[in-house]
C-alpha atoms as a PDB file:
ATOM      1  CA  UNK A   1     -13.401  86.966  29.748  1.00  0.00           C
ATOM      2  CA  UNK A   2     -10.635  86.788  31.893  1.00  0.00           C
ATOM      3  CA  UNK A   3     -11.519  83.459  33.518  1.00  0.00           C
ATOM      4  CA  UNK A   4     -12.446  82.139  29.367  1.00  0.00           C
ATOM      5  CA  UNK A   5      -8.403  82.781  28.717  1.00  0.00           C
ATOM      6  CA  UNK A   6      -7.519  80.839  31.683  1.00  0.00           C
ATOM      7  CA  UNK A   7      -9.709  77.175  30.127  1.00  0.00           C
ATOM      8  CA  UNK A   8      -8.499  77.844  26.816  1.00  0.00           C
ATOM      9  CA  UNK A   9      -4.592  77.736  28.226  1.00  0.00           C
ATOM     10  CA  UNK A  10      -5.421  75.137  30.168  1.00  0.00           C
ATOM     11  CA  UNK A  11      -6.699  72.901  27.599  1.00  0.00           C
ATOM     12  CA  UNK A  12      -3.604  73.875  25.280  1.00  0.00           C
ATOM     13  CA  UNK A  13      -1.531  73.315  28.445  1.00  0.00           C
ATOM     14  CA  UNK A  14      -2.935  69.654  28.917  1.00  0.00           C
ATOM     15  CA  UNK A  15      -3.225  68.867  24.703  1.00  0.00           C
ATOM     16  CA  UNK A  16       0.845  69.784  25.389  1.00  0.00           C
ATOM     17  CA  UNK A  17       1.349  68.004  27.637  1.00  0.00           C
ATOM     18  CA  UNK A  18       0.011  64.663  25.953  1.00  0.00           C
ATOM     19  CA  UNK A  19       1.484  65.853  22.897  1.00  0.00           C
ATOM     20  CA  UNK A  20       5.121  65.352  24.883  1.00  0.00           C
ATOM     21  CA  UNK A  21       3.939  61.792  26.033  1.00  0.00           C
ATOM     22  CA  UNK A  22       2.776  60.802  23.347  1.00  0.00           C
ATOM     23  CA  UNK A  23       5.858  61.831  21.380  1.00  0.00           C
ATOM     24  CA  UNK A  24       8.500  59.564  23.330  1.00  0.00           C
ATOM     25  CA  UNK A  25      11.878  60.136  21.657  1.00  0.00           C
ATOM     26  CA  UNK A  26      13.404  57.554  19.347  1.00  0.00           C
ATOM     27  CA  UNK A  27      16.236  56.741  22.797  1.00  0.00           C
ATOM     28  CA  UNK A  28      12.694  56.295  25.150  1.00  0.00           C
ATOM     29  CA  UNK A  29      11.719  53.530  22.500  1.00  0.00           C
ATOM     30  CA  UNK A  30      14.921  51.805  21.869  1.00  0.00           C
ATOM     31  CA  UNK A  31      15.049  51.306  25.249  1.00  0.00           C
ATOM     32  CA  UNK A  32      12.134  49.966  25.701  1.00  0.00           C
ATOM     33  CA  UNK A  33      12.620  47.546  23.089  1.00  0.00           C
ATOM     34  CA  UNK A  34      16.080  46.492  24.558  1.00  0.00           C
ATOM     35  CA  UNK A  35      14.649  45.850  27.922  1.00  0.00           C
ATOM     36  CA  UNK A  36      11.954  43.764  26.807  1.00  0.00           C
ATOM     37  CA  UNK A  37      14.326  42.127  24.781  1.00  0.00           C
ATOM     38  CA  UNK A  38      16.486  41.264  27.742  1.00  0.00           C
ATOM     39  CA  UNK A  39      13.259  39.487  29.302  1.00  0.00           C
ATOM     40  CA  UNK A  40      12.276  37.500  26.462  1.00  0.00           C
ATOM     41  CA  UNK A  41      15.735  36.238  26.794  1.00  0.00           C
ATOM     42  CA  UNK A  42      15.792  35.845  30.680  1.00  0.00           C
ATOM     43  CA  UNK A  43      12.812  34.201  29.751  1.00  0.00           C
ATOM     44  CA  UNK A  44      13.875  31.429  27.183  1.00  0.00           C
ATOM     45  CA  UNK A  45      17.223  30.938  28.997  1.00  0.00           C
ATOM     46  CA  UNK A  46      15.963  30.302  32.822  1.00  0.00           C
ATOM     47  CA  UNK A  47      12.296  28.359  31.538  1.00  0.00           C
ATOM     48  CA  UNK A  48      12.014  27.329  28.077  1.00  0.00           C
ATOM     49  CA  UNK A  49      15.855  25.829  27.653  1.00  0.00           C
ATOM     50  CA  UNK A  50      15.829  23.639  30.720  1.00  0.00           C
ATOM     51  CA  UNK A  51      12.145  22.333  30.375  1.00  0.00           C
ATOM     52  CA  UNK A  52      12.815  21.524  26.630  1.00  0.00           C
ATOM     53  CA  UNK A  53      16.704  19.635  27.724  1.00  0.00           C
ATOM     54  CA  UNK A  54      14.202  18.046  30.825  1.00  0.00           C
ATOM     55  CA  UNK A  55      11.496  17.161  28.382  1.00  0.00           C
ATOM     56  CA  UNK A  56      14.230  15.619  25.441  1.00  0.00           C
ATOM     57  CA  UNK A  57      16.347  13.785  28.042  1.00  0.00           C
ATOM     58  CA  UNK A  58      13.584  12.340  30.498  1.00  0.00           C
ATOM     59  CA  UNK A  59      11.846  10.665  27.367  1.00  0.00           C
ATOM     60  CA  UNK A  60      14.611   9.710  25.552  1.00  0.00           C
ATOM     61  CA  UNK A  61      15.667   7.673  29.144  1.00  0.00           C
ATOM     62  CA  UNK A  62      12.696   6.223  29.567  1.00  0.00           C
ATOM     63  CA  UNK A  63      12.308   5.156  26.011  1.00  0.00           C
ATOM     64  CA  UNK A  64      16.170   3.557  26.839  1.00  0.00           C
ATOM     65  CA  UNK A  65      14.731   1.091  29.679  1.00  0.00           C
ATOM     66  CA  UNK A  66      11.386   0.298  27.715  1.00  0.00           C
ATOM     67  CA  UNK A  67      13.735  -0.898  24.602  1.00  0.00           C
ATOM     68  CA  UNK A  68      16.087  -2.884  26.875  1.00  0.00           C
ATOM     69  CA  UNK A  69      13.328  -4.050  29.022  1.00  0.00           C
ATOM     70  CA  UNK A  70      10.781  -4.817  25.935  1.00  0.00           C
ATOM     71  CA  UNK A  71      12.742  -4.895  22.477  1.00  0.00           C
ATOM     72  CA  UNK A  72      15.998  -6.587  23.012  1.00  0.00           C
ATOM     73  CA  UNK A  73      14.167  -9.885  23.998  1.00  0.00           C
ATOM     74  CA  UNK A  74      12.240 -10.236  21.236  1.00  0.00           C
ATOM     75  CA  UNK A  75      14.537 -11.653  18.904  1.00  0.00           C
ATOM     76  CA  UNK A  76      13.633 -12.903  15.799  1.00  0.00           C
ATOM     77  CA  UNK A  77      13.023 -16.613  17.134  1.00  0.00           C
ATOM     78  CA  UNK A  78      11.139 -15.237  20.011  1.00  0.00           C
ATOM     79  CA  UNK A  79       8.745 -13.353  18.184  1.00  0.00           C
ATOM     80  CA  UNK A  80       6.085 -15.519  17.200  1.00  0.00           C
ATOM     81  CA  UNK A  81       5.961 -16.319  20.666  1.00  0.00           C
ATOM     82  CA  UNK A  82       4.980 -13.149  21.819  1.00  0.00           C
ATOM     83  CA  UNK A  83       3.340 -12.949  25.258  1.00  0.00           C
ATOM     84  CA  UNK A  84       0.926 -10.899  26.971  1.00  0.00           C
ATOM     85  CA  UNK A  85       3.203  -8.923  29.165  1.00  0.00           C
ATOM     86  CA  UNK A  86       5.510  -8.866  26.382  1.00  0.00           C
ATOM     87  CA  UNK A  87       2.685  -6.992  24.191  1.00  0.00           C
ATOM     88  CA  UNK A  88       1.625  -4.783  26.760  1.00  0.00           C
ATOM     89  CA  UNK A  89       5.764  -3.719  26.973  1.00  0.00           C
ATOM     90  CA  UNK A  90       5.506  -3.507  23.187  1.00  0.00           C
ATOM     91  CA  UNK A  91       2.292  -1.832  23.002  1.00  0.00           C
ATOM     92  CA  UNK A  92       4.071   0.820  25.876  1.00  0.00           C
ATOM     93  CA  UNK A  93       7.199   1.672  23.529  1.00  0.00           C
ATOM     94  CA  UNK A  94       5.255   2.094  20.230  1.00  0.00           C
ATOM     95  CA  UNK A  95       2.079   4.768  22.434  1.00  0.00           C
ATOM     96  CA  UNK A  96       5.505   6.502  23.989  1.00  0.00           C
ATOM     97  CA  UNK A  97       6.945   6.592  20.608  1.00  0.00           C
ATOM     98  CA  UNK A  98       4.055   7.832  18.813  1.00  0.00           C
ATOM     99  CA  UNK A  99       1.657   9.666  21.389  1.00  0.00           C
ATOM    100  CA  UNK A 100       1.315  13.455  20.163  1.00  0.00           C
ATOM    101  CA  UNK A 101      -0.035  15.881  22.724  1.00  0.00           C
ATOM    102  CA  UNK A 102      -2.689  18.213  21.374  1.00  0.00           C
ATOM    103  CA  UNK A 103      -3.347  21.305  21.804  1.00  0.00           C
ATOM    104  CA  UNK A 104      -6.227  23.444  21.059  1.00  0.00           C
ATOM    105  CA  UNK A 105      -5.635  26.986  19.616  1.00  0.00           C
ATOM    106  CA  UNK A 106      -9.383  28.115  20.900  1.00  0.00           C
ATOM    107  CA  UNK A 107      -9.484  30.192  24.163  1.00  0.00           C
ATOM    108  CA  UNK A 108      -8.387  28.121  27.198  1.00  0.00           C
ATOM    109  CA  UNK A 109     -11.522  28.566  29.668  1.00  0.00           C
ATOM    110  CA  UNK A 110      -9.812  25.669  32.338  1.00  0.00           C
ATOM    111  CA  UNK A 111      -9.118  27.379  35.894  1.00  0.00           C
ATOM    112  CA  UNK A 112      -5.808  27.747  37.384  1.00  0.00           C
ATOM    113  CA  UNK A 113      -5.376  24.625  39.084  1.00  0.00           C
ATOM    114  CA  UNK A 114      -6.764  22.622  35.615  1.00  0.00           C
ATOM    115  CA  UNK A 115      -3.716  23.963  33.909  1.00  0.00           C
ATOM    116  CA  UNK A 116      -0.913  23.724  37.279  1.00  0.00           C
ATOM    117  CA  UNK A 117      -2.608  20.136  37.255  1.00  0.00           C
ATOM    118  CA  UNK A 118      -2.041  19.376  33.221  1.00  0.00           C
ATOM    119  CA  UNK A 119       1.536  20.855  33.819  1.00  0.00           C
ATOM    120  CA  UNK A 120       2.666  18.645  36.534  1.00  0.00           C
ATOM    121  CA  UNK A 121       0.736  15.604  34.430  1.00  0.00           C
ATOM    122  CA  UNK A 122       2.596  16.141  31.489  1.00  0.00           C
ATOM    123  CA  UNK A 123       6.114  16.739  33.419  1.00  0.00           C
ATOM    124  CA  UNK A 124       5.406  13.342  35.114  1.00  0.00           C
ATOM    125  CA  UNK A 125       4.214  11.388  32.199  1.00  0.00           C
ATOM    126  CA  UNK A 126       7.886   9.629  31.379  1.00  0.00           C
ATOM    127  CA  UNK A 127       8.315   8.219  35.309  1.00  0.00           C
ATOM    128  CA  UNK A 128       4.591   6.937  35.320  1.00  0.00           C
ATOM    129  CA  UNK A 129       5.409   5.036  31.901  1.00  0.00           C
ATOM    130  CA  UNK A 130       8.686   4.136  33.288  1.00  0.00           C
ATOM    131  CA  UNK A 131       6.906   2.892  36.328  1.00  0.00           C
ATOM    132  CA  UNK A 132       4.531   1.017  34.779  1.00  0.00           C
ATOM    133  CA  UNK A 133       7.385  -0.856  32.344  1.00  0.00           C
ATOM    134  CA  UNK A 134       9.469  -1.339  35.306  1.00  0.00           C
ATOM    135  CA  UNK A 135       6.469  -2.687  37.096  1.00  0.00           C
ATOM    136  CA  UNK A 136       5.952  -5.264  33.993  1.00  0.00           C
ATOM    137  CA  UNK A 137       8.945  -6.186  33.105  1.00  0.00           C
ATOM    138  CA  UNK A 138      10.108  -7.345  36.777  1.00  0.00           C
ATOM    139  CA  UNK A 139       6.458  -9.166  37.492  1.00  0.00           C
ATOM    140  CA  UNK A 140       5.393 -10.060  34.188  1.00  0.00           C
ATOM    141  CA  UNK A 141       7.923 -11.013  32.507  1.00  0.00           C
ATOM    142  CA  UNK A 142      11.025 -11.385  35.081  1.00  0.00           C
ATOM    143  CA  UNK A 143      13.121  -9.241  33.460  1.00  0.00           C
ATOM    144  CA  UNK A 144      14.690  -7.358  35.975  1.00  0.00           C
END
């Protein structure tokens, strides 16, 4: 009988004791919430920000040289005269104008290295267009 007591105040003592985690004061949860919070923010401030200003200014310099490189010389009397390294040029500005990346919202089954490697692509895509216009526009089309 004796040893009967002792379970049942166990089992109360342990359905307490859950009771008391379970019931985490309104101060425990604020918390919380603050200090998650303050990540988010760390977050956004020391990743998001600087890749979005990297992203916004490293295409909108490369998109500079491809225009000064590709659309200032065709003026109006050139125009019908357009060449092949002048339409490969154009044909660069208009893709880098109007590529749009896509992403799919389905589960993303690529390994590690697949996404570190679609990453670094993407980060490097205005300097390997900019290459390839520099590239054109000094040996195509003596420009530079």
């Amino acid at each position: 009988m004796n040893e009967e007591l002792w379970k049942q105040a166990r089992g109360l003592t342990q359905k307490l004791k859950k009771q008391q985690q379970d019931n985490e004061s309104i101060g425990e949860k604020l918390i919380g919430w603050v200090v998650i919070s303050v990540i988010v923010l760390l977050m956004i401030a020391l990743f998001v920000l600087p890749l979005t200003v990297y992203f916004i200014w490293s295409h909108a310099y490369v998109l500079v040289k491809l225009w000064k490189w590709f659309i200032v010389p065709l003026s109006p009397e050139n125009i019908n005269q357009l060449t092949l390294p002048q339409a490969w040029g154009l044909m660069m500005v208009v893709a880098f104008l109007t590529h749009v990346h896509f992403t799919c919202n389905a589960k993303d089954e690529r390994e590690s290295h697949e996404k570190i490697m679609a990453f670094v692509i993407l980060f490097l895509k205005p300097w390997i267009v900019l290459l390839t216009g520099w590239v054109c526009a000094r040996y195509f089309l003596h420009l530079i």
